[in-house]
N, C-alpha and C. Protein backbone atom coordinates (compact mmCIF):
# COMPACT_ATOMS: atom_id res chain seq x y z
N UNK A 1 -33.28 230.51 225.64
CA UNK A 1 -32.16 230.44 224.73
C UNK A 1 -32.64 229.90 223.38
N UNK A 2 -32.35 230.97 222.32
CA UNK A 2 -32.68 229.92 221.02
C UNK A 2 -32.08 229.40 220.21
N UNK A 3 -32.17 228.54 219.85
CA UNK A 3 -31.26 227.40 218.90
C UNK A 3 -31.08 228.03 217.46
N UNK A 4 -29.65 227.88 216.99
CA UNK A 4 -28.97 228.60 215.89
C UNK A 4 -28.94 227.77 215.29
N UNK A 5 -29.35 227.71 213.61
CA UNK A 5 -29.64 226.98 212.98
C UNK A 5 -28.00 226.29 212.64
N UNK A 6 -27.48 225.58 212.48
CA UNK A 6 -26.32 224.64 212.04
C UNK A 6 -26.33 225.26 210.50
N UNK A 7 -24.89 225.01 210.50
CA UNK A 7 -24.80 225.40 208.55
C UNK A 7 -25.10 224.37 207.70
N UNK A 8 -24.93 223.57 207.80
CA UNK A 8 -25.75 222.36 206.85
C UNK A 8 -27.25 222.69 206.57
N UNK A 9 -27.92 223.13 207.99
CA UNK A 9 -29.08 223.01 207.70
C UNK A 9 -29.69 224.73 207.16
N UNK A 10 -28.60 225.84 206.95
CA UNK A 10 -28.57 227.09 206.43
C UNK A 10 -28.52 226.39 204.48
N UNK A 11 -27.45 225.41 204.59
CA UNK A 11 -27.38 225.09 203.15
C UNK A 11 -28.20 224.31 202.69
N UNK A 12 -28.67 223.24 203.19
CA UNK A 12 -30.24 222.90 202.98
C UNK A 12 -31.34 223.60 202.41
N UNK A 13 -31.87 224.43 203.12
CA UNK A 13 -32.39 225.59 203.31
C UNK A 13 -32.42 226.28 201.61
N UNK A 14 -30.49 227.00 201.67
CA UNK A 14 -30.76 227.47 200.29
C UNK A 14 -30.48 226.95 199.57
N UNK A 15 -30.44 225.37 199.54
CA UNK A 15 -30.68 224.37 197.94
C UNK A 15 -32.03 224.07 197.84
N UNK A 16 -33.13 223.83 198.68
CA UNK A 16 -33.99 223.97 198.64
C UNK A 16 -34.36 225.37 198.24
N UNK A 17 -34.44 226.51 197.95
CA UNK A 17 -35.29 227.70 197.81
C UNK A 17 -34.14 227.64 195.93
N UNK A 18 -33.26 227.57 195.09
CA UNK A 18 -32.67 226.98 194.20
C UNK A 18 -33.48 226.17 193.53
N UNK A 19 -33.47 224.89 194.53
CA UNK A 19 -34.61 223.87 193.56
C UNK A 19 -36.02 223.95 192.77
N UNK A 20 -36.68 225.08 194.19
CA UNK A 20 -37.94 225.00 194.30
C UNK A 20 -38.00 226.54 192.60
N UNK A 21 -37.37 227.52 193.23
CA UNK A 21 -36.89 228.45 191.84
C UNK A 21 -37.07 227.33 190.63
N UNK A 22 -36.41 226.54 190.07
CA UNK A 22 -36.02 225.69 188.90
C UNK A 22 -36.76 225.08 188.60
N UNK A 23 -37.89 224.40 189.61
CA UNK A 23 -38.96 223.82 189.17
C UNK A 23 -40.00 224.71 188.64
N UNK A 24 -40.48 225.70 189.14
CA UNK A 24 -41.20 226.65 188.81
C UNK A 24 -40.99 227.47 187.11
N UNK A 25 -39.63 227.77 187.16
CA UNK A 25 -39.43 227.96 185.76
C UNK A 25 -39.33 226.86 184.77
N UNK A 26 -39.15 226.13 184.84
CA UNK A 26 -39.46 224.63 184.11
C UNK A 26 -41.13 224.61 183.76
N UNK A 27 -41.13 224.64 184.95
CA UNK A 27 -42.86 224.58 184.38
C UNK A 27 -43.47 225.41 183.74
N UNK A 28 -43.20 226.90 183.85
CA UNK A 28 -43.83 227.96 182.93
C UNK A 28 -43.04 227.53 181.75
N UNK A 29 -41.71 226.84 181.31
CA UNK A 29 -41.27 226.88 180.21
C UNK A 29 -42.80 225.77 179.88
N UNK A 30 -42.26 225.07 180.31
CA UNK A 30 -43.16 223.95 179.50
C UNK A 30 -44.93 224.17 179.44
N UNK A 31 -45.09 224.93 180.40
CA UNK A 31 -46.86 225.68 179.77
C UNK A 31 -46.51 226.25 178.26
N UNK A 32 -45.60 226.65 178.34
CA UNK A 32 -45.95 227.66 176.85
C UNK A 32 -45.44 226.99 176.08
N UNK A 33 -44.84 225.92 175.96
CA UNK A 33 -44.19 224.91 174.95
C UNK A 33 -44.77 223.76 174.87
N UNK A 34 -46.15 223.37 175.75
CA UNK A 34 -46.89 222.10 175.59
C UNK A 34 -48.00 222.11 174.95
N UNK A 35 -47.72 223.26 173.69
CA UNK A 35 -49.50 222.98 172.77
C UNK A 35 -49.05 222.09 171.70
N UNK A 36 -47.81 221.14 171.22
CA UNK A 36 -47.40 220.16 170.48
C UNK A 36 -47.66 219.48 171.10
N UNK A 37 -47.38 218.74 172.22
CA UNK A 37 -47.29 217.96 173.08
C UNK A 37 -48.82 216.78 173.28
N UNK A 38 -48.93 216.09 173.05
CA UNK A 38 -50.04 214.87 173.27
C UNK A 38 -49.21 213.83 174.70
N UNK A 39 -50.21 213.38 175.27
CA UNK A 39 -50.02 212.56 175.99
C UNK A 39 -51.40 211.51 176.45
N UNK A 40 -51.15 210.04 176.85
CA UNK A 40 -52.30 209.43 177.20
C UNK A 40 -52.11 208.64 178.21
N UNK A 41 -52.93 207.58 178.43
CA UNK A 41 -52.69 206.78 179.94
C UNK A 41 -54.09 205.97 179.43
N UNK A 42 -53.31 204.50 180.04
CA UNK A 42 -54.45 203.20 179.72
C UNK A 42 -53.82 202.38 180.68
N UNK A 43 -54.94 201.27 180.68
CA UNK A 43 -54.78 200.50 181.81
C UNK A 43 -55.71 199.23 181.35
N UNK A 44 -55.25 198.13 181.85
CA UNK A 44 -55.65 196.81 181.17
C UNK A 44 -55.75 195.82 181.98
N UNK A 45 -56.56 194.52 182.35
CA UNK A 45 -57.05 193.87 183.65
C UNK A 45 -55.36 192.42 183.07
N UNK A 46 -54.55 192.26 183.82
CA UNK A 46 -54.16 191.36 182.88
C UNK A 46 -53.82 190.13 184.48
N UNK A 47 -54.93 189.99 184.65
CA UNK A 47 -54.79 188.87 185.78
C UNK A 47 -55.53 187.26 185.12
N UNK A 48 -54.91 186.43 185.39
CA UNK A 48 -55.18 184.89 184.62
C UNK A 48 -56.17 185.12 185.15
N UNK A 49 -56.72 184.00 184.02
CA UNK A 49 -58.39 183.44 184.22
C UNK A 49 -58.23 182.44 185.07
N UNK A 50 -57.64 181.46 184.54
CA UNK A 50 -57.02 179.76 184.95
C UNK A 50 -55.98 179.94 186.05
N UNK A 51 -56.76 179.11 186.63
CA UNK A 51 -55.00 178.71 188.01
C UNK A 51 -53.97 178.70 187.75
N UNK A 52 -52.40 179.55 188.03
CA UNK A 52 -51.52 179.07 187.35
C UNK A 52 -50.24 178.68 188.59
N UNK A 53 -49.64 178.21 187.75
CA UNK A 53 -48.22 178.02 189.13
C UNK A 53 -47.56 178.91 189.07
N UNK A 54 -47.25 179.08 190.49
CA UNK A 54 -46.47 180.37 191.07
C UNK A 54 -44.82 179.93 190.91
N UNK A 55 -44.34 180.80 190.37
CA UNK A 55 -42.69 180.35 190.38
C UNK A 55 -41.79 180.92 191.59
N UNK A 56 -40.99 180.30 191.69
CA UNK A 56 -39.73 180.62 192.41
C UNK A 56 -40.48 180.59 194.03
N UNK A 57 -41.34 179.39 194.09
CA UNK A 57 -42.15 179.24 195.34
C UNK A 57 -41.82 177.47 195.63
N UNK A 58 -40.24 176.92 195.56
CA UNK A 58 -40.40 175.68 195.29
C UNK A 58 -41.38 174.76 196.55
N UNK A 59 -41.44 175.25 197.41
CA UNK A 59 -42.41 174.39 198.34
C UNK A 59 -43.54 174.16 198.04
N UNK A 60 -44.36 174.68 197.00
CA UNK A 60 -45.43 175.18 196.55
C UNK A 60 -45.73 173.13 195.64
N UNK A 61 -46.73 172.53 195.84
CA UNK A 61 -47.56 171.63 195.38
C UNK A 61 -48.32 171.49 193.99
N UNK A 62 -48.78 173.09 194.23
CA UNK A 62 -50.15 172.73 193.45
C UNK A 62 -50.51 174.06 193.20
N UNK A 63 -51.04 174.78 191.87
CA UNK A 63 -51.11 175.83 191.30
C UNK A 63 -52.00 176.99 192.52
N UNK A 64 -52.06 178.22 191.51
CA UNK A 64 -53.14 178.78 193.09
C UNK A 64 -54.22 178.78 192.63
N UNK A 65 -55.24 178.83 194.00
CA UNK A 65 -56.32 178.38 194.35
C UNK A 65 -57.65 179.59 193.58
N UNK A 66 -57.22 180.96 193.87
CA UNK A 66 -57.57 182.08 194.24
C UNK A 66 -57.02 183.31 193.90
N UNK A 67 -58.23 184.12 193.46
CA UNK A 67 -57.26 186.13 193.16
C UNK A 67 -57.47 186.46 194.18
N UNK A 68 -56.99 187.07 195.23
CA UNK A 68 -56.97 188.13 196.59
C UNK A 68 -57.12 189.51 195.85
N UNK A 69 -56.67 190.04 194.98
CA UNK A 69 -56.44 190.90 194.50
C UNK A 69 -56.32 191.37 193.06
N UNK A 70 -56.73 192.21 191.80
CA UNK A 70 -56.94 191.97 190.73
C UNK A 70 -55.35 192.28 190.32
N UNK A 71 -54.78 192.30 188.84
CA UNK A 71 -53.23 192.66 188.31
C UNK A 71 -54.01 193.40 187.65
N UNK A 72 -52.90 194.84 187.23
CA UNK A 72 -53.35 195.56 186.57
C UNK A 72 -52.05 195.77 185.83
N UNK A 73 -52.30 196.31 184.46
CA UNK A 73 -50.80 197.09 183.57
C UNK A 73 -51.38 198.26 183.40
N UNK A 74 -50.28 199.41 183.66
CA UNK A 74 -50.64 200.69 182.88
C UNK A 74 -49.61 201.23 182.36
N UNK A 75 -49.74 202.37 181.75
CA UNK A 75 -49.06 202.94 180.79
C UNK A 75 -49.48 203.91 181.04
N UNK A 76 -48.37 205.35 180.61
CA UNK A 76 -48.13 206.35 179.97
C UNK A 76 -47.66 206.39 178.92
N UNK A 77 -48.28 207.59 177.62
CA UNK A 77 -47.50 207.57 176.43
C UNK A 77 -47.42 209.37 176.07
């Protein structure tokens, strides 16, 4: 016996094949309309040097010890 798809999942289906259409033309618009277009991306170490105190940690004593892990900022422009 085989299982008949439910109509929700018929309309699923064709909002998905809609969407996927719209993205595709979006994008050829914007190939042929992105030779103005500039864009960049940067990234910057912005983790303390110095121990600092951790906020909103009121149990907390005494600044931290240690980086586990580096901070980073980035950007798109």
């Amino acid at each position: 016996m085989l299982h008949k798809p439910v109509k929700t999942e018929a309309w699923a289906r064709q909002w998905a094949k809609v969407a996927l259409k719209g993205c595709l033309i979006l994008l050829c618009w914007a190939e042929v309309s992105a030779e103005g277009w500039k864009a960049g991306f940067s990234r910057t170490l912005i983790t303390p040097q110095k121990p600092i105190w951790m906020s909103g940690y009121a149990s907390r004593d005494h600044a931290a010890e240690a980086t586990r892990t580096e901070l980073w900022a980035k950007a798109m422009a």
